[in-house]
C-alpha atoms as a PDB file:
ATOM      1  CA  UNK A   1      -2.099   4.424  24.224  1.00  0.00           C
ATOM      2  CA  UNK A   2      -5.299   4.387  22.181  1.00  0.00           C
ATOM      3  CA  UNK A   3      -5.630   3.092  18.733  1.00  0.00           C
ATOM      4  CA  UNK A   4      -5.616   5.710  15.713  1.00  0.00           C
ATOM      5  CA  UNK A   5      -8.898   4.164  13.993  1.00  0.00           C
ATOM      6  CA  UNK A   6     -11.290   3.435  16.917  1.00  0.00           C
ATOM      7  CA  UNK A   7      -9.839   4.556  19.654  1.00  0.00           C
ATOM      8  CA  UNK A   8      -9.887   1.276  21.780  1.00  0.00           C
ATOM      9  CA  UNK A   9      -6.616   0.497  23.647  1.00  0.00           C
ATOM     10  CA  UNK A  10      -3.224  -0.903  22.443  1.00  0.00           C
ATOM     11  CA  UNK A  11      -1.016  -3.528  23.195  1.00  0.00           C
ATOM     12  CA  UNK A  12       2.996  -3.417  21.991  1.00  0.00           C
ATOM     13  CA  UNK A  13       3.575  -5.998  18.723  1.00  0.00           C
ATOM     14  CA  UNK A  14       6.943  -5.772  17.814  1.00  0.00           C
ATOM     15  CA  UNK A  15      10.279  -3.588  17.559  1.00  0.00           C
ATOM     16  CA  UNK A  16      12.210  -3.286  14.354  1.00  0.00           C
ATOM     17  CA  UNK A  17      14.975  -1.626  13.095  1.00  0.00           C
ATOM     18  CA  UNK A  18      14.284   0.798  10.197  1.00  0.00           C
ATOM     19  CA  UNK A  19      15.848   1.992   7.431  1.00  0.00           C
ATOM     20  CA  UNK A  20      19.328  -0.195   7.793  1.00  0.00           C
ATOM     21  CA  UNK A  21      19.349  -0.096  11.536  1.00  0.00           C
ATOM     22  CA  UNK A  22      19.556   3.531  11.909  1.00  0.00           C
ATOM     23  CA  UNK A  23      16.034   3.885  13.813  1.00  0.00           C
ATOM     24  CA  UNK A  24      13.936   1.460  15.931  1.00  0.00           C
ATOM     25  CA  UNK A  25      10.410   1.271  14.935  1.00  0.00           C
ATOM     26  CA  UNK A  26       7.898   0.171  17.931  1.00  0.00           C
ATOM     27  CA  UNK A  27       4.600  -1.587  16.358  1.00  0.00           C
ATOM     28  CA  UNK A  28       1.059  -1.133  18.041  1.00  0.00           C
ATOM     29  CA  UNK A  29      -1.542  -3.870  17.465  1.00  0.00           C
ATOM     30  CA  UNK A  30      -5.312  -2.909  18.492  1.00  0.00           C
ATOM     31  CA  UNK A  31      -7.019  -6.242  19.109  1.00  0.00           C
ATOM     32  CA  UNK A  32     -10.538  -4.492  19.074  1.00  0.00           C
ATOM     33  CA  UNK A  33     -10.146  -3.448  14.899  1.00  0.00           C
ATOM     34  CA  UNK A  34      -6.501  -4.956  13.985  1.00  0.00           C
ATOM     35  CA  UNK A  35      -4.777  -2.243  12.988  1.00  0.00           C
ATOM     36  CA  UNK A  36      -0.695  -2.293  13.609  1.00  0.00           C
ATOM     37  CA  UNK A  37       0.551   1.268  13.672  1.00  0.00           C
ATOM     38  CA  UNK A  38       4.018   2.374  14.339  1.00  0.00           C
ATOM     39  CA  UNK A  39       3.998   4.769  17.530  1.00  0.00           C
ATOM     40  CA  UNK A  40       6.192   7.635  16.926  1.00  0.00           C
ATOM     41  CA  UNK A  41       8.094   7.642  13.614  1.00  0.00           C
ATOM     42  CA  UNK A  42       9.896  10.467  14.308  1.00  0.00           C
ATOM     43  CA  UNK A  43      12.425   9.254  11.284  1.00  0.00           C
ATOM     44  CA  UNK A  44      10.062  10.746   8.613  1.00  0.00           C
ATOM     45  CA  UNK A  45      11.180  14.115   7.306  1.00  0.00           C
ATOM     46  CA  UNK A  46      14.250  11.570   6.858  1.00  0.00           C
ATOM     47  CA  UNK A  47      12.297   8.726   5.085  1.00  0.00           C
ATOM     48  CA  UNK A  48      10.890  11.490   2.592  1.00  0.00           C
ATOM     49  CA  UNK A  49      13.660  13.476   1.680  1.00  0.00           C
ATOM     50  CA  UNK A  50      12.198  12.192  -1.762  1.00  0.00           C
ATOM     51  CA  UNK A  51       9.008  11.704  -1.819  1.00  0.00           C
ATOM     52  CA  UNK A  52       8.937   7.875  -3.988  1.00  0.00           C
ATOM     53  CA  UNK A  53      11.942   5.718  -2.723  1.00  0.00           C
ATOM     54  CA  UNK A  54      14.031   4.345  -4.681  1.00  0.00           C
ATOM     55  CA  UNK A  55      13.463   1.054  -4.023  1.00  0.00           C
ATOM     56  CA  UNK A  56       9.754   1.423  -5.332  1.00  0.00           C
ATOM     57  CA  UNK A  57      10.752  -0.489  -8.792  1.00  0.00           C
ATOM     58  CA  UNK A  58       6.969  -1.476  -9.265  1.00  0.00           C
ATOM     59  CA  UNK A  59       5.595   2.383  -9.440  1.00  0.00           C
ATOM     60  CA  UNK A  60       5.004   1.825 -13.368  1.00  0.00           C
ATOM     61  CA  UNK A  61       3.252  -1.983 -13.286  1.00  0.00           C
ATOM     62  CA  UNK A  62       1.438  -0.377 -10.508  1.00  0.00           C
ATOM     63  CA  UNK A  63      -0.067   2.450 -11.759  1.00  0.00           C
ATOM     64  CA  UNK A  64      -0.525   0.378 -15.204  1.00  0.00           C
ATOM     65  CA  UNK A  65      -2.925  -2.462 -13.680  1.00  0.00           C
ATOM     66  CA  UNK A  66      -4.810  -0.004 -11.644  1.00  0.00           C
ATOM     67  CA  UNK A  67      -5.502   2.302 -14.439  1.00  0.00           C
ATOM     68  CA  UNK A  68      -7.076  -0.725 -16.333  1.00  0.00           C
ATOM     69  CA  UNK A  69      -8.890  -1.821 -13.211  1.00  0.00           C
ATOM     70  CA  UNK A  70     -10.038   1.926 -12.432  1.00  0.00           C
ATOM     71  CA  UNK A  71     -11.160   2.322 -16.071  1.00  0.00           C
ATOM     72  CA  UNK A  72     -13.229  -1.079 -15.744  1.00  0.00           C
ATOM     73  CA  UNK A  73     -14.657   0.420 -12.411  1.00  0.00           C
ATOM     74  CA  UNK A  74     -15.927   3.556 -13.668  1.00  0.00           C
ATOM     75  CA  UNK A  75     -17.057   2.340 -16.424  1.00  0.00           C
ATOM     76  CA  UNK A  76     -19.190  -0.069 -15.509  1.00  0.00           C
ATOM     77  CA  UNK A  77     -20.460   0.750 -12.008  1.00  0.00           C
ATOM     78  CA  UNK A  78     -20.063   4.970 -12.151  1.00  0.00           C
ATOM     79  CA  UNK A  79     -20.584   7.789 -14.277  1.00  0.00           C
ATOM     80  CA  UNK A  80     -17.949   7.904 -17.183  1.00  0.00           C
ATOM     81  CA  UNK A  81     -18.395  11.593 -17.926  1.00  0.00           C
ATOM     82  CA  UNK A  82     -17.926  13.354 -15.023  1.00  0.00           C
ATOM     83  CA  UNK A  83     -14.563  14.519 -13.673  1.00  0.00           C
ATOM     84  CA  UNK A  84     -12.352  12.043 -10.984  1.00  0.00           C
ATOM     85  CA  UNK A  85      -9.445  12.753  -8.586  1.00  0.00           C
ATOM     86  CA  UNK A  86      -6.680  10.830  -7.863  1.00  0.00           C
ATOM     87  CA  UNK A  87      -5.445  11.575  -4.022  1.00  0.00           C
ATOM     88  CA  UNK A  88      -1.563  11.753  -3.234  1.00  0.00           C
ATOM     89  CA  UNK A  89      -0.974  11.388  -6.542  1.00  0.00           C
ATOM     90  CA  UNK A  90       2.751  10.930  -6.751  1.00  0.00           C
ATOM     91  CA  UNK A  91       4.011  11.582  -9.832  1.00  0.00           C
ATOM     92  CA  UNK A  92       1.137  12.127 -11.786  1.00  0.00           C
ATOM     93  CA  UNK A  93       1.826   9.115 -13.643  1.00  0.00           C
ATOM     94  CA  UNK A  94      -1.744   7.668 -12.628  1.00  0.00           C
ATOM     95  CA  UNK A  95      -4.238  10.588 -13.557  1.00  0.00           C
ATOM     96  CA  UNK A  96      -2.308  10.618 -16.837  1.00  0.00           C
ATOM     97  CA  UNK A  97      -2.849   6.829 -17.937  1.00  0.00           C
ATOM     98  CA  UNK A  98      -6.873   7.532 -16.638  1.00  0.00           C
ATOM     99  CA  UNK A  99      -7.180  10.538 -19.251  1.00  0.00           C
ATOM    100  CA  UNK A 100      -5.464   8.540 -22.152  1.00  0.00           C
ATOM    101  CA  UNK A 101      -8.044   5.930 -21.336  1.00  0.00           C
ATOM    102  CA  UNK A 102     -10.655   8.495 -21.684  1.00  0.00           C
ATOM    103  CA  UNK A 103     -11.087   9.745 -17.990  1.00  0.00           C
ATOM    104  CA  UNK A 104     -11.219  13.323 -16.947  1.00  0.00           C
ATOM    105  CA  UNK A 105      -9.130  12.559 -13.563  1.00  0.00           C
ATOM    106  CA  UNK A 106      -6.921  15.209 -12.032  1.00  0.00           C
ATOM    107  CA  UNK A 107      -4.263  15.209  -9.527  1.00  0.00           C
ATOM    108  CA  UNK A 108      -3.717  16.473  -5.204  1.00  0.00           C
ATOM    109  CA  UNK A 109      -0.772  15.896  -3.966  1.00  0.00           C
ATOM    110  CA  UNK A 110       0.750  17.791  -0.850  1.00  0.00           C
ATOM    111  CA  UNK A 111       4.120  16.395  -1.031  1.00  0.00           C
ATOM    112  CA  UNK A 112       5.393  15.093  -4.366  1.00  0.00           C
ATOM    113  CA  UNK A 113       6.069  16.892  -7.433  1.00  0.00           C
ATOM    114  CA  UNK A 114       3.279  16.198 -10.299  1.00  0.00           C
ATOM    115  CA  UNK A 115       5.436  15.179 -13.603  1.00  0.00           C
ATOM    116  CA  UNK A 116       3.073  13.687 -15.935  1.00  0.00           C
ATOM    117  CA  UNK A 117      -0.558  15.875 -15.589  1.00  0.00           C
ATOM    118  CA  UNK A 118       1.176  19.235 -14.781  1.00  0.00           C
ATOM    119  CA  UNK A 119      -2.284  20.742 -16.683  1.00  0.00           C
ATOM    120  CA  UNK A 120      -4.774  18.753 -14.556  1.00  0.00           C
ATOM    121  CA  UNK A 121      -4.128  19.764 -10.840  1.00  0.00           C
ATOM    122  CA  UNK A 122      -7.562  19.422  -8.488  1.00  0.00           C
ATOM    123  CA  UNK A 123      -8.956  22.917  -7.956  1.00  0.00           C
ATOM    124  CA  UNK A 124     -12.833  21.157  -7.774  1.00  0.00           C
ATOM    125  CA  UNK A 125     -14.378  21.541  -3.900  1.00  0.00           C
ATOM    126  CA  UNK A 126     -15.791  18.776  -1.863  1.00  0.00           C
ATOM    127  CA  UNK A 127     -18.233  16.402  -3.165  1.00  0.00           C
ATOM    128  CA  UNK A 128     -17.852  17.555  -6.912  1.00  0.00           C
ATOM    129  CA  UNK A 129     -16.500  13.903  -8.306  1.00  0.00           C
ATOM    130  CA  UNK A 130     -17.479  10.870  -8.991  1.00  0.00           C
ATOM    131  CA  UNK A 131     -14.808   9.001  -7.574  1.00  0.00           C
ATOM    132  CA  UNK A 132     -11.317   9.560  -5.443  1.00  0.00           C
ATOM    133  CA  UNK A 133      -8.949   6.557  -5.588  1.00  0.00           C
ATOM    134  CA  UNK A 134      -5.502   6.817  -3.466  1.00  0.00           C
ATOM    135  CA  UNK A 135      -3.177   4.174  -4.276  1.00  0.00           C
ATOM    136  CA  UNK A 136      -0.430   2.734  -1.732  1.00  0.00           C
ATOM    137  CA  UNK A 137      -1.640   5.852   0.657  1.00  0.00           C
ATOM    138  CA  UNK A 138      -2.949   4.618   3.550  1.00  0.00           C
ATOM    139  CA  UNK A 139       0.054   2.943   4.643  1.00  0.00           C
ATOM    140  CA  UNK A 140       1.826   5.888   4.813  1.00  0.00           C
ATOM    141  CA  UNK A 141      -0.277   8.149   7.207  1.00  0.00           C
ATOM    142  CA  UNK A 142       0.898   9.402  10.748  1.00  0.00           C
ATOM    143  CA  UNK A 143      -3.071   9.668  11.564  1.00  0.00           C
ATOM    144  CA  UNK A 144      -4.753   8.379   9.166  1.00  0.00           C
ATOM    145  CA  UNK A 145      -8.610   9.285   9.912  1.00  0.00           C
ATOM    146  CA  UNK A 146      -8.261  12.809   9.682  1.00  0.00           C
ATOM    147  CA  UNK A 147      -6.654  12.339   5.604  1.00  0.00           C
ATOM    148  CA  UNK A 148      -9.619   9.816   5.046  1.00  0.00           C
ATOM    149  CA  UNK A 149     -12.417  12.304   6.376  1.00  0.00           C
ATOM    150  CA  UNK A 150     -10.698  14.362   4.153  1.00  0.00           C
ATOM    151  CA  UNK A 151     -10.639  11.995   0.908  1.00  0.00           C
ATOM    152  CA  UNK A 152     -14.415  11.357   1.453  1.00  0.00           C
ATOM    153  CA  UNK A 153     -15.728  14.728   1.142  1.00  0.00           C
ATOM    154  CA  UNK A 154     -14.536  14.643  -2.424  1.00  0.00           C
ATOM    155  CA  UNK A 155     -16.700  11.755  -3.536  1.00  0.00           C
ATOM    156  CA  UNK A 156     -19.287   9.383  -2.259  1.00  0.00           C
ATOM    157  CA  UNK A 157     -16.993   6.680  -3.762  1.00  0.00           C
ATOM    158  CA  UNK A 158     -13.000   5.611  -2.888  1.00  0.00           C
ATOM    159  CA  UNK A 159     -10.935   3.296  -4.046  1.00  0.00           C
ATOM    160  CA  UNK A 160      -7.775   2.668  -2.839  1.00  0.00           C
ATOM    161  CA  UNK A 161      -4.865   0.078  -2.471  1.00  0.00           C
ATOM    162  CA  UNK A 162      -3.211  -1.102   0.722  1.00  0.00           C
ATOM    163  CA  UNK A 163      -1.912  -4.793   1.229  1.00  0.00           C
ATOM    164  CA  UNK A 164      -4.283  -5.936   4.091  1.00  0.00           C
ATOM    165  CA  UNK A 165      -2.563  -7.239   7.153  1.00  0.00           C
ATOM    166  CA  UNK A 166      -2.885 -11.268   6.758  1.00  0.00           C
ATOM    167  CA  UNK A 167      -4.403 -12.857   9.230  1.00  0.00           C
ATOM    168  CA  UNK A 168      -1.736 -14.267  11.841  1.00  0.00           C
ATOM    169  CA  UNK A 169      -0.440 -11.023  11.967  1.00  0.00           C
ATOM    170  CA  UNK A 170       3.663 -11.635  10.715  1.00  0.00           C
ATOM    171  CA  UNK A 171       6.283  -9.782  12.651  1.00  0.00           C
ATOM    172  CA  UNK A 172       7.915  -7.072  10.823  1.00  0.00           C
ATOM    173  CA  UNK A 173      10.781  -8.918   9.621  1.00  0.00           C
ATOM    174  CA  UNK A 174       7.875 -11.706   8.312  1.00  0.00           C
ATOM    175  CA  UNK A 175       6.357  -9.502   5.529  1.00  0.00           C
ATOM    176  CA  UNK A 176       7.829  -7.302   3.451  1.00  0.00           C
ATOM    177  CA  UNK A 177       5.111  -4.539   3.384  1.00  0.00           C
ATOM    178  CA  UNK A 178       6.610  -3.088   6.105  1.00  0.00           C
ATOM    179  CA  UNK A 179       8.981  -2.054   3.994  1.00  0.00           C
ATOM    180  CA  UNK A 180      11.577  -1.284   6.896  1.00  0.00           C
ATOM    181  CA  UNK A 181      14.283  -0.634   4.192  1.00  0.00           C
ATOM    182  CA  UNK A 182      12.928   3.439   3.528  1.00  0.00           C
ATOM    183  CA  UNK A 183      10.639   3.845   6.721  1.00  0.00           C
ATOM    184  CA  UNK A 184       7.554   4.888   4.739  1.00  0.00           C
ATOM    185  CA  UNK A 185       5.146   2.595   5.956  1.00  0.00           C
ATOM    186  CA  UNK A 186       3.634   2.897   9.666  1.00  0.00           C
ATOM    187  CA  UNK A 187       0.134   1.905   9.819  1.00  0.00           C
ATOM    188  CA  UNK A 188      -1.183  -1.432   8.669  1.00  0.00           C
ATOM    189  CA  UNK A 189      -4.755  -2.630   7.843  1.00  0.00           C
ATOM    190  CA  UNK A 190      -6.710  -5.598   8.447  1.00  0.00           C
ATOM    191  CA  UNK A 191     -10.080  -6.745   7.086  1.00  0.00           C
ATOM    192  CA  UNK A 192     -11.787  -5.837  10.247  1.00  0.00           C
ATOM    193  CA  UNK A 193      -9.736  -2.430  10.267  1.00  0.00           C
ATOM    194  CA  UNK A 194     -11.238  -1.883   7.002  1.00  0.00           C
ATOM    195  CA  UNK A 195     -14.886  -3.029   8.090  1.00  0.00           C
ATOM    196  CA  UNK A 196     -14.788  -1.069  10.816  1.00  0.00           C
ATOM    197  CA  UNK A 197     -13.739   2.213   9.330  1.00  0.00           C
ATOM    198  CA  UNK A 198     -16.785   1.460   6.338  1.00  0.00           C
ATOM    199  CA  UNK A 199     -19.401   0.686   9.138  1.00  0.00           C
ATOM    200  CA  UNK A 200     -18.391   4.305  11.032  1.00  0.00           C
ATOM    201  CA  UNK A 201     -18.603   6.462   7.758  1.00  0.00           C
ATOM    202  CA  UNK A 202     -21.496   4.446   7.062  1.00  0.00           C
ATOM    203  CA  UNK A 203     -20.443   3.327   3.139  1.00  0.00           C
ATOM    204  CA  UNK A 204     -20.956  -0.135   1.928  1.00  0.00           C
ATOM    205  CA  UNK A 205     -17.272  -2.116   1.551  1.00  0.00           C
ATOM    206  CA  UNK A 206     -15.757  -3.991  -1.162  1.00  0.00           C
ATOM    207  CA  UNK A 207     -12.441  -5.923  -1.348  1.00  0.00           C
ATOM    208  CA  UNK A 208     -10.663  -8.130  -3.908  1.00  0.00           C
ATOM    209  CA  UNK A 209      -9.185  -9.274  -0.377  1.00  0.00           C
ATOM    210  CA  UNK A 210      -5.853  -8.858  -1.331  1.00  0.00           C
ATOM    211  CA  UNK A 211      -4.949  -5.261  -2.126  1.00  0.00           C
ATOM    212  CA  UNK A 212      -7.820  -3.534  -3.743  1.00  0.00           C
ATOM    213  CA  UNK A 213     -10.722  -2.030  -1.783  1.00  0.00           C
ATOM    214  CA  UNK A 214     -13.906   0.345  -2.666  1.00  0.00           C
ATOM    215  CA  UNK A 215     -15.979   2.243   0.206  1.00  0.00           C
ATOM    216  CA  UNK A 216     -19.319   3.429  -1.833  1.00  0.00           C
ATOM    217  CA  UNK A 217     -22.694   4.418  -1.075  1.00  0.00           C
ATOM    218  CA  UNK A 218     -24.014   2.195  -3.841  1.00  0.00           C
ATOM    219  CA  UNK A 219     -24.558  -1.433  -3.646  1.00  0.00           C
ATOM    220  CA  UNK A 220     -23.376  -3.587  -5.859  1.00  0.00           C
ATOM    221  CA  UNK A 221     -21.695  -7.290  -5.645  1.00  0.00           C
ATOM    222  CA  UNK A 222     -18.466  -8.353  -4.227  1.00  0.00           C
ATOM    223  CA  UNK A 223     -18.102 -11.275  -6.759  1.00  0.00           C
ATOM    224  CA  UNK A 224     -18.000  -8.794  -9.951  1.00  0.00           C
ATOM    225  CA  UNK A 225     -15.921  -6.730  -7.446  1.00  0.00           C
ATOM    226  CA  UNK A 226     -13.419  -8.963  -7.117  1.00  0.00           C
ATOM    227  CA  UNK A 227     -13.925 -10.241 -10.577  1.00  0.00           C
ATOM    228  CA  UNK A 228     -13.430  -6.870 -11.873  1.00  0.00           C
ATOM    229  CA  UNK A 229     -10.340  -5.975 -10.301  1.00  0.00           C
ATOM    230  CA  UNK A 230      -8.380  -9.514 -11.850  1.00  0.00           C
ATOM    231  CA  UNK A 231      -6.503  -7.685 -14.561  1.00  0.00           C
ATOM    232  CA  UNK A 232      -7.324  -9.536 -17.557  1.00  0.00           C
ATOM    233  CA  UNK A 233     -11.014  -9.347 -16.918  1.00  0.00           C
ATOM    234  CA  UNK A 234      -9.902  -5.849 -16.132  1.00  0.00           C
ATOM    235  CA  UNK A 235      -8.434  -5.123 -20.004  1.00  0.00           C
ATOM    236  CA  UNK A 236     -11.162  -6.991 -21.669  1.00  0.00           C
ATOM    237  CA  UNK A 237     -13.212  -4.504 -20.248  1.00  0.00           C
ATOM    238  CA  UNK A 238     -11.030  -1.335 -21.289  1.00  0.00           C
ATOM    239  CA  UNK A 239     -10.985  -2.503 -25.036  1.00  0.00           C
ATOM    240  CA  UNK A 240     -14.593  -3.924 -24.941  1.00  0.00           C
ATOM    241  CA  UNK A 241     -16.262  -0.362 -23.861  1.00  0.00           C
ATOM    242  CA  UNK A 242     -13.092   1.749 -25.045  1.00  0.00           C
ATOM    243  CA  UNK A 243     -13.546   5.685 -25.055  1.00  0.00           C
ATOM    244  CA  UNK A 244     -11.648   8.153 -26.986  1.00  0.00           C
ATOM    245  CA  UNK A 245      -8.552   9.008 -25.582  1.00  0.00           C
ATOM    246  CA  UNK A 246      -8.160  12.488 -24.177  1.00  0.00           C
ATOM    247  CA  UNK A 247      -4.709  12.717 -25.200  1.00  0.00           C
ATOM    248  CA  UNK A 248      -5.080  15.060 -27.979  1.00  0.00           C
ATOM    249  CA  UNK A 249      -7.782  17.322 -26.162  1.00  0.00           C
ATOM    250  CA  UNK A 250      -4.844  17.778 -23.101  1.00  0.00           C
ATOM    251  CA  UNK A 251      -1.986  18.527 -25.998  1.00  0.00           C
ATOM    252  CA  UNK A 252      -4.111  21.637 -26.957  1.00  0.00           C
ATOM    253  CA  UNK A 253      -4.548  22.768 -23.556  1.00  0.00           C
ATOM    254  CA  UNK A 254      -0.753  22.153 -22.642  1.00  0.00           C
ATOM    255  CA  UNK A 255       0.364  24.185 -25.688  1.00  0.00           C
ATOM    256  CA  UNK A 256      -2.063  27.277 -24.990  1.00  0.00           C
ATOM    257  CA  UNK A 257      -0.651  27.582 -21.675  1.00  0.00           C
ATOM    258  CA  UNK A 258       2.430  27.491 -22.599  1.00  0.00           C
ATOM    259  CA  UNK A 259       2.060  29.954 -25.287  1.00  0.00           C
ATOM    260  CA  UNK A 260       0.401  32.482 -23.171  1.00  0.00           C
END
């Protein structure tokens, strides 16, 4: 079995049962990058018979902090006026914090139903914005390099959120990203994972080291990286270089559609 990132071979990790014992997951680690992947999880179409699980209670502090950290982003490293997507979406909830901050984002999302920007799906092509973030999605992908070839056509700048795999590699019943309760999550990332996929793609990689990562063709310093993406620093930065809200603008063009 070859590895779904570089293509080196595998060696079996672990077994698990998923979703309260009803499937048995069997983990893949590749010792060349580090990435654990989950070989086979034929339980999906089961796992997403709604497409955010219930037991994903932190959705709205989630989307919250990285709105404030995406706003800080943009604002000081990108251009502020052009247009931004927001990949596998979810609910929306994202893309509409961003445009109350003052960000022309829009939403993709193949598989969940957009609530909260139901005005401002993607209909851009390739390489027409200034930055594509997708938040707790990389966990989630089957085969995840041909969804990231896709996600950087749209921008020469991604950020994105996935817990990275620590270091001494827990077992799945020693760290609860592996969220075996809904089945969801089936390929993990390591620093080197992460490194590796930059270095192919050729982008230059940032990382709070924790959850929070940027692939971009501009250089720029990992200490303000990381120093933007602490929350607080984060907020001082959305109130200190505030723009005005879009909020009004999107109520006009929600109300002419739906008078037409």
């Amino acid at each position: 079995m070859q590895c779904k990132i570089c293509q080196n071979s595998v060696k079996f990790f672990a077994k698990a049962s998923i979703m309260v014992q009803n499937f048995e997951a069997n983990y893949y680690l590749c010792e060349q990058c580090e990435y654990v992947f989950v070989d086979n999880p034929h339980w999906l179409p089961i796992a997403y018979e709604e497409g955010i699980t219930d037991s994903d209670i932190g959705l709205v502090n989630r989307n919250t902090r990285f709105s404030v950290i995406t706003f800080a982003l943009i604002r000081l490293f990108l251009n502020y006026k052009s247009k931004f997507l927001d990949f596998a979406g979810g609910y929306g909830l994202f893309v509409r914090l961003m445009r109350d901050l003052g960000i022309d984002y829009y939403w993709q999302d193949k598989y969940t139903k957009n609530l909260f920007a139901k005005s401002f799906h993607a209909r851009e092509k390739f390489n027409t914005y200034e930055l594509v973030t997708a938040f707790e999605v990389l966990e989630h992908l089957e085969n995840p390099i041909p969804e990231i070839e896709e996600i950087l056509k749209y921008s020469n700048h991604f950020l994105f959120s996935t817990e990275l795999l620590p270091k001494h590699k827990p077992l799945p019943h020693e760290w609860n990203y592996y969220a075996l309760e809904h089945g969801q999550h089936i390929g993990f990332f390591s620093l080197k994972t992460l490194k590796f996929m930059a270095k192919k793609y050729n982008y230059n990689f940032y990382t709070n080291g924790v959850d929070l990562h940027f692939f971009t063709k501009r250089k720029i310093s990992n200490f303000f990286f990381k120093l933007i993406t602490k929350y607080y620093i984060a907020l001082f930065i959305r109130y200190a270089f505030r723009l005005k809200s879009l909020q009004t603008n999107d109520e006009g063009i929600v109300k002419n559609k739906i008078c037409v």
